[in-house]
N, C-alpha and C. Protein backbone atom coordinates (compact mmCIF):
# COMPACT_ATOMS: atom_id res chain seq x y z
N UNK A 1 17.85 17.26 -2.64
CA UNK A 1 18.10 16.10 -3.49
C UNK A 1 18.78 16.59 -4.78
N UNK A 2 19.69 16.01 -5.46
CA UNK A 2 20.28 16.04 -6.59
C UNK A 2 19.34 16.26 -7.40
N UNK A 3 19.38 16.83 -8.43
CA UNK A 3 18.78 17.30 -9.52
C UNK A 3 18.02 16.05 -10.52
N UNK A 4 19.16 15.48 -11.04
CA UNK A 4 19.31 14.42 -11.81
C UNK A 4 18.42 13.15 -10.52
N UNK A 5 18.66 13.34 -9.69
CA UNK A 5 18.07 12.15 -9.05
C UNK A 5 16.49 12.39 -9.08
N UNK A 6 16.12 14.06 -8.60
CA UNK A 6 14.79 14.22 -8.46
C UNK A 6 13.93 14.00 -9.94
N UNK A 7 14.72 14.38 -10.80
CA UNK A 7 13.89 13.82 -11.90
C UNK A 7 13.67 12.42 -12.44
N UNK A 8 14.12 11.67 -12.13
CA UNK A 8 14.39 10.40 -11.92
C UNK A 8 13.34 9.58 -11.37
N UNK A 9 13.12 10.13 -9.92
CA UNK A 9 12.18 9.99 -8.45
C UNK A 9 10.86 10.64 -9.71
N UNK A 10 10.68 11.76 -9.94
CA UNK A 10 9.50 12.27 -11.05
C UNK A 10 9.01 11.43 -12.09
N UNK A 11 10.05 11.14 -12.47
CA UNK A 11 9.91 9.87 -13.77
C UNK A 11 8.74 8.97 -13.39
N UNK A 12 9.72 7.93 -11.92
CA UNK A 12 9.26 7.01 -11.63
C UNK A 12 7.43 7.37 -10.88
N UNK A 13 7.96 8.63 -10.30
CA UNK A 13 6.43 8.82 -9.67
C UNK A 13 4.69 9.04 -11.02
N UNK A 14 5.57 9.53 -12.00
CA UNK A 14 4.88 8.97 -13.14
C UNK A 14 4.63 8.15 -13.67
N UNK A 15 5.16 7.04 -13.86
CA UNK A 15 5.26 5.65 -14.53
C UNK A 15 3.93 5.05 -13.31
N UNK A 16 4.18 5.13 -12.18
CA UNK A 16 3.30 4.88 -11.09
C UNK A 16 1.69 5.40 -11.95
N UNK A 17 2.04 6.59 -11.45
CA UNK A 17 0.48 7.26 -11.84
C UNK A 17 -0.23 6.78 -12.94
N UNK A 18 0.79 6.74 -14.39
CA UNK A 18 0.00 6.20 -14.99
C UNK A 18 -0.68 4.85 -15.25
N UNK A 19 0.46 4.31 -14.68
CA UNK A 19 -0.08 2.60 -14.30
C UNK A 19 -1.45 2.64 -13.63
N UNK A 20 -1.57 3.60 -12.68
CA UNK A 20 -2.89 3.73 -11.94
C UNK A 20 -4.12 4.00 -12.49
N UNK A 21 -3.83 5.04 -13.71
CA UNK A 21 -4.73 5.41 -14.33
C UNK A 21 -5.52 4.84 -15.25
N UNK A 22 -4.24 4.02 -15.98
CA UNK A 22 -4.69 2.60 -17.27
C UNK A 22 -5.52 1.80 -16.34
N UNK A 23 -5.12 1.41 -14.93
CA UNK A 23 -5.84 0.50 -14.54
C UNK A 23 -7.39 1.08 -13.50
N UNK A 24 -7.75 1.84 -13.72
CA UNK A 24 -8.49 2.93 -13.04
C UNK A 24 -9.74 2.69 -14.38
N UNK A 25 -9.52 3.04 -15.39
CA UNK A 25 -9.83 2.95 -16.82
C UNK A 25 -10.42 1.73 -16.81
N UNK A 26 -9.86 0.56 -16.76
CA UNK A 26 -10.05 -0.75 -16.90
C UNK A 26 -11.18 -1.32 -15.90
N UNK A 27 -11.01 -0.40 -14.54
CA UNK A 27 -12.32 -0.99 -13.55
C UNK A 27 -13.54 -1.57 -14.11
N UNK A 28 -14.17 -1.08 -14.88
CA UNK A 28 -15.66 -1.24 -15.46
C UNK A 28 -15.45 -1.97 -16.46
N UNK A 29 -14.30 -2.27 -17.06
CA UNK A 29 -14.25 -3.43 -18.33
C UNK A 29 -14.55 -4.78 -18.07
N UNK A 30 -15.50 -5.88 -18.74
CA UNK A 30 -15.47 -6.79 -18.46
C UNK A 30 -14.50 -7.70 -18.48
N UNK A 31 -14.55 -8.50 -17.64
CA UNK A 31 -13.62 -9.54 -17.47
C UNK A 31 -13.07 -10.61 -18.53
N UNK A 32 -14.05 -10.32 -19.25
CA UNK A 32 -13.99 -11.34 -20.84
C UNK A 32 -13.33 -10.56 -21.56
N UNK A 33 -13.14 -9.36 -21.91
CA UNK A 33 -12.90 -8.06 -22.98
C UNK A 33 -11.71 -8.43 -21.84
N UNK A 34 -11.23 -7.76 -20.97
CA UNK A 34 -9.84 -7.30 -20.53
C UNK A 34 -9.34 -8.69 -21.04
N UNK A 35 -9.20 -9.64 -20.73
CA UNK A 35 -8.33 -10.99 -21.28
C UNK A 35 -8.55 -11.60 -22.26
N UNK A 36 -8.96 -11.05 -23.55
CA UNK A 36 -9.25 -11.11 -24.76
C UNK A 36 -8.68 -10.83 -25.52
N UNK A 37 -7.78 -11.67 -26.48
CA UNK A 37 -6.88 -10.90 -27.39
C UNK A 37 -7.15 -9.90 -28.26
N UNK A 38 -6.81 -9.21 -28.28
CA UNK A 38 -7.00 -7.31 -28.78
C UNK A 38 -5.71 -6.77 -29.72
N UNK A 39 -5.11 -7.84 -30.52
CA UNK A 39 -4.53 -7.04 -31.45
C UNK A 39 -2.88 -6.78 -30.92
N UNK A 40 -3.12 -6.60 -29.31
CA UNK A 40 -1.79 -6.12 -28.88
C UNK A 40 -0.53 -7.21 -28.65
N UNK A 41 0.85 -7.10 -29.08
CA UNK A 41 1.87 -7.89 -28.78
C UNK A 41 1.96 -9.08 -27.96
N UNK A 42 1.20 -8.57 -26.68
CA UNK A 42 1.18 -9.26 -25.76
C UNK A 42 -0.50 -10.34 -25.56
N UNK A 43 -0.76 -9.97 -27.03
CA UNK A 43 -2.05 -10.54 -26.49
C UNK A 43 -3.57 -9.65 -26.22
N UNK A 44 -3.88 -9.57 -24.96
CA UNK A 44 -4.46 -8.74 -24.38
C UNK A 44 -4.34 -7.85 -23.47
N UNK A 45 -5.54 -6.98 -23.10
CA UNK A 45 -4.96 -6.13 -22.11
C UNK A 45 -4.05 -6.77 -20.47
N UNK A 46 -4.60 -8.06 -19.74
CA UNK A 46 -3.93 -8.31 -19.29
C UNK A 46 -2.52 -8.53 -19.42
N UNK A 47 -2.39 -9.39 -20.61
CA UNK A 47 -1.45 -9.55 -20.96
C UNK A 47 -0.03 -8.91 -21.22
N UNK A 48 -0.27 -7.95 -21.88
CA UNK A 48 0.38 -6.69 -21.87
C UNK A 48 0.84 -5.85 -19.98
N UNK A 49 -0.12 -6.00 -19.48
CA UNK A 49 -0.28 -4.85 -18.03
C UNK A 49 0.61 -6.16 -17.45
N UNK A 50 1.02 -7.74 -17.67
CA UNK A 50 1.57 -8.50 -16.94
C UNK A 50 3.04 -8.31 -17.31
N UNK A 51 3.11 -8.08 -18.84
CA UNK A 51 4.69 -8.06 -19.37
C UNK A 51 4.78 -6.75 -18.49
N UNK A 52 4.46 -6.11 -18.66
CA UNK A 52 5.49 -4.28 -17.80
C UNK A 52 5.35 -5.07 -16.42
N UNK A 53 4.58 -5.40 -15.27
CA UNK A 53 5.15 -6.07 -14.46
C UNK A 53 6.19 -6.84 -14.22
N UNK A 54 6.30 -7.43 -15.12
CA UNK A 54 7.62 -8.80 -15.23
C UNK A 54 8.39 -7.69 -15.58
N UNK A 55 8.72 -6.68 -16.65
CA UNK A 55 9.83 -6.02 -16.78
C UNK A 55 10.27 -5.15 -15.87
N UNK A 56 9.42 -4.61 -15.12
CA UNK A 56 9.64 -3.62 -14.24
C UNK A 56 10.84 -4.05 -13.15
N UNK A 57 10.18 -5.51 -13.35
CA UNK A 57 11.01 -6.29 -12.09
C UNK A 57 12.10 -6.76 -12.75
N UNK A 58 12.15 -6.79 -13.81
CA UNK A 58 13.77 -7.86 -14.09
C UNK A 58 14.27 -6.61 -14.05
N UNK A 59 14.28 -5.22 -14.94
CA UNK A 59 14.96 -4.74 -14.77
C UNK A 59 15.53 -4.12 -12.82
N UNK A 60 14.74 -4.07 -12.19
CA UNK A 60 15.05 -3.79 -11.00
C UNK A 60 15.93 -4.74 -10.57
N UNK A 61 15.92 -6.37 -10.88
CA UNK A 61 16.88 -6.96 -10.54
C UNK A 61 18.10 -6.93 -11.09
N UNK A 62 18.19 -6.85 -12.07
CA UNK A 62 19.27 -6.39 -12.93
C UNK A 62 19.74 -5.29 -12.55
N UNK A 63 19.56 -4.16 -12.19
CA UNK A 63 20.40 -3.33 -11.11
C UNK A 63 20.69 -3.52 -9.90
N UNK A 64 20.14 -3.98 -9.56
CA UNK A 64 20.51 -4.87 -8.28
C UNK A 64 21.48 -5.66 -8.02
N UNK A 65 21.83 -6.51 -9.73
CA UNK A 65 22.69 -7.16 -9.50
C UNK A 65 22.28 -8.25 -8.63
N UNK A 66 21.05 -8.88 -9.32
CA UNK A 66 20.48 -10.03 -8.67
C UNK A 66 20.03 -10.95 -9.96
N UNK A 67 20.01 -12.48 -9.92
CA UNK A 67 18.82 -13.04 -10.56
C UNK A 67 17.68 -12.28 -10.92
N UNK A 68 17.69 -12.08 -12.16
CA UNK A 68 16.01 -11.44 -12.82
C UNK A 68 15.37 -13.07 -11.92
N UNK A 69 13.99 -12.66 -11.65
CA UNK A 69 12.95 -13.06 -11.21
C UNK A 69 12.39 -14.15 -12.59
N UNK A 70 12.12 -13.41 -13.50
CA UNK A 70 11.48 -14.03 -14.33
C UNK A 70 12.32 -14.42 -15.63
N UNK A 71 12.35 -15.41 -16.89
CA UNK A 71 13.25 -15.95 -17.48
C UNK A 71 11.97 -15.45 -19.16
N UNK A 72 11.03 -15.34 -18.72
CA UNK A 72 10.13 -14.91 -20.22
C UNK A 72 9.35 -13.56 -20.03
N UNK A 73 9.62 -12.51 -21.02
CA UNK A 73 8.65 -11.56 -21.16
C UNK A 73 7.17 -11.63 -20.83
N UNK A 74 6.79 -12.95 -21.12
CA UNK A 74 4.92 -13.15 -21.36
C UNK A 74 4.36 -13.68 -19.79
N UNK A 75 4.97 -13.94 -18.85
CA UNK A 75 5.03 -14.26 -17.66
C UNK A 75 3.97 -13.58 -17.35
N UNK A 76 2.71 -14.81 -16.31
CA UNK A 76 1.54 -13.95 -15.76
C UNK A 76 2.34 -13.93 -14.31
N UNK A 77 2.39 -12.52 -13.94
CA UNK A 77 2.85 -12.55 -12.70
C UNK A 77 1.64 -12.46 -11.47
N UNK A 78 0.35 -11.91 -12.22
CA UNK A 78 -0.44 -11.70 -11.04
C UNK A 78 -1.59 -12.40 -12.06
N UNK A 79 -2.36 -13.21 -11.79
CA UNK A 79 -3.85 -13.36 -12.47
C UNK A 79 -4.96 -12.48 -12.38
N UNK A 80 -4.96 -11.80 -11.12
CA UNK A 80 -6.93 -10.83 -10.64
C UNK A 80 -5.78 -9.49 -11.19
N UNK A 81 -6.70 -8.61 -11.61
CA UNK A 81 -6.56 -7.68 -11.72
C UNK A 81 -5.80 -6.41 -10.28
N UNK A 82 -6.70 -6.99 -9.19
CA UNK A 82 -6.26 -6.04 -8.01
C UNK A 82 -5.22 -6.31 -7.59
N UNK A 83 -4.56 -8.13 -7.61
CA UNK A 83 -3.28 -8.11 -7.90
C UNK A 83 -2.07 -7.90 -8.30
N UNK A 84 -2.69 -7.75 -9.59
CA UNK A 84 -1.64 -6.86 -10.55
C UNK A 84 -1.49 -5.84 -10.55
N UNK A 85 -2.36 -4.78 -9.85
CA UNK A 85 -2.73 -3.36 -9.47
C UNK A 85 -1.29 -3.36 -8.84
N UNK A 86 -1.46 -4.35 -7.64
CA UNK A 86 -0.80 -4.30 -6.48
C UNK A 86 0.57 -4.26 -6.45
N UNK A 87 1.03 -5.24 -7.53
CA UNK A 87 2.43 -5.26 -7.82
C UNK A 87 2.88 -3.97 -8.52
N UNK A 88 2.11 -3.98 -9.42
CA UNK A 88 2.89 -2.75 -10.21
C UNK A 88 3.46 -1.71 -9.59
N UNK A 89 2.35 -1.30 -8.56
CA UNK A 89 2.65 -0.01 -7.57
C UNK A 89 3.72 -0.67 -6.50
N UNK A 90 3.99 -1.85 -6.16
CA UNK A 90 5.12 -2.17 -5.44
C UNK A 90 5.84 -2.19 -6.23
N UNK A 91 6.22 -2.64 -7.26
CA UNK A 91 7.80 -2.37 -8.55
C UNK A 91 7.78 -0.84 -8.52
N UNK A 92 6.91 0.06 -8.94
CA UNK A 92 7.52 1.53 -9.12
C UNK A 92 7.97 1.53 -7.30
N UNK A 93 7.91 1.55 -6.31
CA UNK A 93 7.65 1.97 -5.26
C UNK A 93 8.87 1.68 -4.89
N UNK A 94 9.53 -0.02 -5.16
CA UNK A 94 10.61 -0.62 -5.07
C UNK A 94 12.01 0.46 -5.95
N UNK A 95 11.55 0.46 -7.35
CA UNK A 95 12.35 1.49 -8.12
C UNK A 95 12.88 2.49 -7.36
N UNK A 96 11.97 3.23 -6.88
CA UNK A 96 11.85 4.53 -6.06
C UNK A 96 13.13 4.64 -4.89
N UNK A 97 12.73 3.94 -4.12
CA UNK A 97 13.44 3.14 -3.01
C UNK A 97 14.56 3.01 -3.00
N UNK A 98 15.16 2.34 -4.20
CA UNK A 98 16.54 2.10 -4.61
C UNK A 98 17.07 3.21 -5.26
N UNK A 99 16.14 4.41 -5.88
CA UNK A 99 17.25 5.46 -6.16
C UNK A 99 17.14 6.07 -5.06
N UNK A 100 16.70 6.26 -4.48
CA UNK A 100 16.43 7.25 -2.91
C UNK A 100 18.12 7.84 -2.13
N UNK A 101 18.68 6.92 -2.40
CA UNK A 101 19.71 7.12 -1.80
C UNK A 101 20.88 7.98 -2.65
N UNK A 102 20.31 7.83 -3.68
CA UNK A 102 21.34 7.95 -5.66
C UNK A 102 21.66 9.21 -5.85
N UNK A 103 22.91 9.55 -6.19
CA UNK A 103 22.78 11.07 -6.84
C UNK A 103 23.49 11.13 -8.35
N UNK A 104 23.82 11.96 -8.75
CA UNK A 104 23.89 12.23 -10.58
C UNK A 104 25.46 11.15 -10.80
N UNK A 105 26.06 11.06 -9.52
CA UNK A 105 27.40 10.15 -10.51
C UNK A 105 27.01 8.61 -10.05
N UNK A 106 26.40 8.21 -8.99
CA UNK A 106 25.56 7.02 -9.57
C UNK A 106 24.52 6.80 -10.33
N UNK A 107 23.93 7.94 -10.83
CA UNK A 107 22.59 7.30 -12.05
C UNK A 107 23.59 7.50 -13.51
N UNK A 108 24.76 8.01 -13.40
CA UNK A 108 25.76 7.80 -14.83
C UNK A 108 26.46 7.19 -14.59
N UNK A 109 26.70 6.06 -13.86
CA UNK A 109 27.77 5.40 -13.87
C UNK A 109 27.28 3.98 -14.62
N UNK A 110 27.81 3.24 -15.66
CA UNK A 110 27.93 2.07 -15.95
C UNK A 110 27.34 1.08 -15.47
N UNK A 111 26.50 0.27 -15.44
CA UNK A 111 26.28 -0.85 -15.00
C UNK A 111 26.48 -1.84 -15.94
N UNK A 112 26.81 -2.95 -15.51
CA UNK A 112 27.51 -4.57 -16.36
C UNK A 112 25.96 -5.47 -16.12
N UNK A 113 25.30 -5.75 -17.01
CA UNK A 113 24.28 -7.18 -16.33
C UNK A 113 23.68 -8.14 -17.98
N UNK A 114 23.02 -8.32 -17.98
CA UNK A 114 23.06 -9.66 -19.21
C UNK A 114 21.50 -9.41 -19.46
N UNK A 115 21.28 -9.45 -21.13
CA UNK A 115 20.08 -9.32 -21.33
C UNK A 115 19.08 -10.43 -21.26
N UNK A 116 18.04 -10.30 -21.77
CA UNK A 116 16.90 -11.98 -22.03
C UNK A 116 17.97 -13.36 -22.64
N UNK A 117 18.43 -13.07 -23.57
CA UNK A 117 19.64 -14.15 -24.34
C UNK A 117 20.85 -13.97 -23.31
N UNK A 118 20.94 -13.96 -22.19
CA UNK A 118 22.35 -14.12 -21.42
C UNK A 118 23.73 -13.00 -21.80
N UNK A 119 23.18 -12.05 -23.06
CA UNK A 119 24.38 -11.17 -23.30
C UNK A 119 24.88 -10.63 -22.85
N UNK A 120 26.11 -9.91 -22.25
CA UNK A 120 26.47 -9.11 -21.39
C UNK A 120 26.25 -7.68 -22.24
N UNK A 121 25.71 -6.62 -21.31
CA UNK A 121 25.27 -5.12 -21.60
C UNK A 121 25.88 -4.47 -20.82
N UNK A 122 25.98 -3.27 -21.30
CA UNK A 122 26.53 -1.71 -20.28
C UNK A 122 25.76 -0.40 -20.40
N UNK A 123 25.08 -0.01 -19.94
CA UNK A 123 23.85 1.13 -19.34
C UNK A 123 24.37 1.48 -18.04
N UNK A 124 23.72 3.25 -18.18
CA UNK A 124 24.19 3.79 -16.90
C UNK A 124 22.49 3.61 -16.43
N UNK A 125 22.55 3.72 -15.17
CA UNK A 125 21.03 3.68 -14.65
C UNK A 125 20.40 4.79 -14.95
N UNK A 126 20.81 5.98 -15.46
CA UNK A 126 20.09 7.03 -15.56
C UNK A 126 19.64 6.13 -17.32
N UNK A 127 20.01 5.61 -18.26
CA UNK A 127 19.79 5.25 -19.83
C UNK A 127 18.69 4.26 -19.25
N UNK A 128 18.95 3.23 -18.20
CA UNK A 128 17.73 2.17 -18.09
C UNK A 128 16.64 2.70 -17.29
N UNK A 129 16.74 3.71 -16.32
CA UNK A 129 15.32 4.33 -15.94
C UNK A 129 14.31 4.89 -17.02
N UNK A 130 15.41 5.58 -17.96
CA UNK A 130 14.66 6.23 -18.57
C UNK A 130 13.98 5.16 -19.70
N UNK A 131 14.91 4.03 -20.17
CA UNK A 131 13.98 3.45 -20.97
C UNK A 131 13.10 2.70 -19.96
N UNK A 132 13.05 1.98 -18.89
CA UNK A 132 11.83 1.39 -18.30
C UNK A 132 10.97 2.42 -18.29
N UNK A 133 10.82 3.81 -18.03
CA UNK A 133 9.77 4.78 -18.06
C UNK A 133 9.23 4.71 -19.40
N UNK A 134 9.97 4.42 -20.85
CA UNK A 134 9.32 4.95 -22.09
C UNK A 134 8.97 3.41 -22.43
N UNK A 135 9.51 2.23 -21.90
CA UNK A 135 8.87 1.05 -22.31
C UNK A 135 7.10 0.94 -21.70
N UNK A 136 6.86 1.55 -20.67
CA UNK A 136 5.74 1.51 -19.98
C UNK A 136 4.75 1.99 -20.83
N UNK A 137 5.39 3.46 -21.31
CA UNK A 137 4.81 4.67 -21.58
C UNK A 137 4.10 3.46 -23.68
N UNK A 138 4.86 3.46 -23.84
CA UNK A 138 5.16 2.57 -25.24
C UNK A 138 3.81 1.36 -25.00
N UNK A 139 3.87 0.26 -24.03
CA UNK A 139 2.53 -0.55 -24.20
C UNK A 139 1.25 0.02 -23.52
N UNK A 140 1.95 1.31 -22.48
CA UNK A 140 0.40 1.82 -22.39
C UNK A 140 -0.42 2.65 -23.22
N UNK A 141 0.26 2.75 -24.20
CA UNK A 141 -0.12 3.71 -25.42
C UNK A 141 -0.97 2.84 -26.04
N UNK A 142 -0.44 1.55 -26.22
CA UNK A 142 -0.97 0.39 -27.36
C UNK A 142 -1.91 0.25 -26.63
N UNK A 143 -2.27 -0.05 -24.71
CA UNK A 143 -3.15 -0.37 -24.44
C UNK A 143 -4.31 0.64 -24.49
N UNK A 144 -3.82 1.82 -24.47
CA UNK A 144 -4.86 2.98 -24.77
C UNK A 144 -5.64 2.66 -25.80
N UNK A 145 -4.68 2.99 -27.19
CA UNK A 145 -5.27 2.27 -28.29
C UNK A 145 -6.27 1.36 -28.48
N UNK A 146 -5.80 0.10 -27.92
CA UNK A 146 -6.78 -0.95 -28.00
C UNK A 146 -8.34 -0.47 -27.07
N UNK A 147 -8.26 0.26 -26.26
CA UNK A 147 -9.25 0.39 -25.19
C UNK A 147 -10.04 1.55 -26.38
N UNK A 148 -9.47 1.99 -26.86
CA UNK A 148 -10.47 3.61 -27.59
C UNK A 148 -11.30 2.22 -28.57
N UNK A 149 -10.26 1.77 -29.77
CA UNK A 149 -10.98 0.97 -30.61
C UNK A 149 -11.86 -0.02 -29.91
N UNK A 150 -12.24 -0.53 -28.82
CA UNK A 150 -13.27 -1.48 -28.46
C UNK A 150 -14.41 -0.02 -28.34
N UNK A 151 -14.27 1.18 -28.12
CA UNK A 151 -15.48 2.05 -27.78
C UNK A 151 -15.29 2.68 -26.51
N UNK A 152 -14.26 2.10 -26.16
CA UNK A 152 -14.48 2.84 -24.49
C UNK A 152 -13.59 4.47 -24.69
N UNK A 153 -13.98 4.71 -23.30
CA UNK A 153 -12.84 5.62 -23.18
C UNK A 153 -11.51 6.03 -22.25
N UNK A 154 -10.56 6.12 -22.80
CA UNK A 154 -9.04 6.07 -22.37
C UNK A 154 -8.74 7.04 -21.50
N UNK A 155 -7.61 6.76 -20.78
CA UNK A 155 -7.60 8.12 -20.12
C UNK A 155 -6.21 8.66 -20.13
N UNK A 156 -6.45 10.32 -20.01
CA UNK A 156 -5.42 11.05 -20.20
C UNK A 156 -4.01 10.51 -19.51
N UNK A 157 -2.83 9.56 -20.19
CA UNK A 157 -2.03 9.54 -19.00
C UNK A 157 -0.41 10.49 -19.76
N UNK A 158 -0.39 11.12 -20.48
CA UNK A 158 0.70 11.99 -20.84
C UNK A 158 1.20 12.83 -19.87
N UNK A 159 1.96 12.60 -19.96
CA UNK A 159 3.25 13.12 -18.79
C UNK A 159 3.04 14.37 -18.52
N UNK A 160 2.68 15.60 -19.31
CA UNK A 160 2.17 16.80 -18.77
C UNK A 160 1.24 16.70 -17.74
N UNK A 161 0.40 15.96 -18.18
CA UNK A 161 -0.80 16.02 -16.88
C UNK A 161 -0.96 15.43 -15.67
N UNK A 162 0.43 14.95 -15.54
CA UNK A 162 0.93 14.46 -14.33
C UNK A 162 1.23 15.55 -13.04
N UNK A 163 0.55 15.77 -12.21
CA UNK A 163 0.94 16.61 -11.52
C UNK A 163 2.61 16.08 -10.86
N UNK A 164 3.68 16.98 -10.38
CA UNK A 164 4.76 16.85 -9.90
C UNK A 164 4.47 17.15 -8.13
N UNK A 165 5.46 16.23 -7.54
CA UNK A 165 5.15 15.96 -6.29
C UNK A 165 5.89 17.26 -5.56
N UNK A 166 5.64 17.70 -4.27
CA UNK A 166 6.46 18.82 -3.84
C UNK A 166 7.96 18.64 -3.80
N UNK A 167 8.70 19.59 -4.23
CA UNK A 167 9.76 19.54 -3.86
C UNK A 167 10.78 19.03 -2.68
């Protein structure tokens, strides 16, 4: 595999993991506390774990070169928790999928697609992987945050301690 692609495929196999882990964390939280507003952008912890769902996916459609799915950031895409588990790991999985085939002069090449306000943008897919990886990385931080300050405890999801998949 291309270089540039396998790190890419790494990225995404991270963004996965840690999604797993925030929500791994969350098992034992009550149901009242997880959908409780907590300070964060989005509200609460659901709230928040629903926006990176919805984004995960517009941006996937947006390379695609499809209708984004969803028309608002705050979009509940899944209500139960194991739901939302579920999707998330199908959006990274989907991500995955679609670079699978990719090598370094399609993840730099240009893409044309329109932001939340209808604007037209230009990103190479290697600039929007990497920010969907650091947008994740960005509210799961906040959700960390919020989870330490209620008392609990957070869990390690920094990219070092990600184990890397075999070559």
């Amino acid at each position: 595999m291309d270089p540039l692609a396998r790190h890419f495929q790494h990225l995404l196999a991270y963004h996965g993991w840690a999604y797993q882990r925030l929500l791994e964390s969350l098992g034992h939280v009550d149901d009242a506390v997880y959908r409780a507003p907590c300070g964060l952008f989005f509200g609460s912890l659901h709230g928040t774990l629903n926006h990176l769902a919805a984004v995960d996916r517009i941006w996937l459609a947006r390379v695609r070169q499809e209708v984004p799915p969803y028309d608002r950031l705050d979009v509940e895409v899944a209500a139960g928790r194991v739901e939302l588990a579920t999707f998330l790991a199908q959006g990274v999985d989907a991500w995955r999928r679609h670079l699978a085939p990719l090598d370094a002069a399609d993840l730099l090449r240009p893409l044309d697609y329109r932001n939340m306000r209808g604007e037209p943008q230009r990103r190479s897919l290697a600039e929007i992987v990497t920010h969907l990886v650091n947008h994740g990385t960005h509210h799961r931080g906040q959700a960390s945050a919020a989870i330490s300050a209620m008392g609990l405890e957070t869990p390690a999801m920094d990219f070092i301690y990600f184990k890397p998949e075999p070559a």
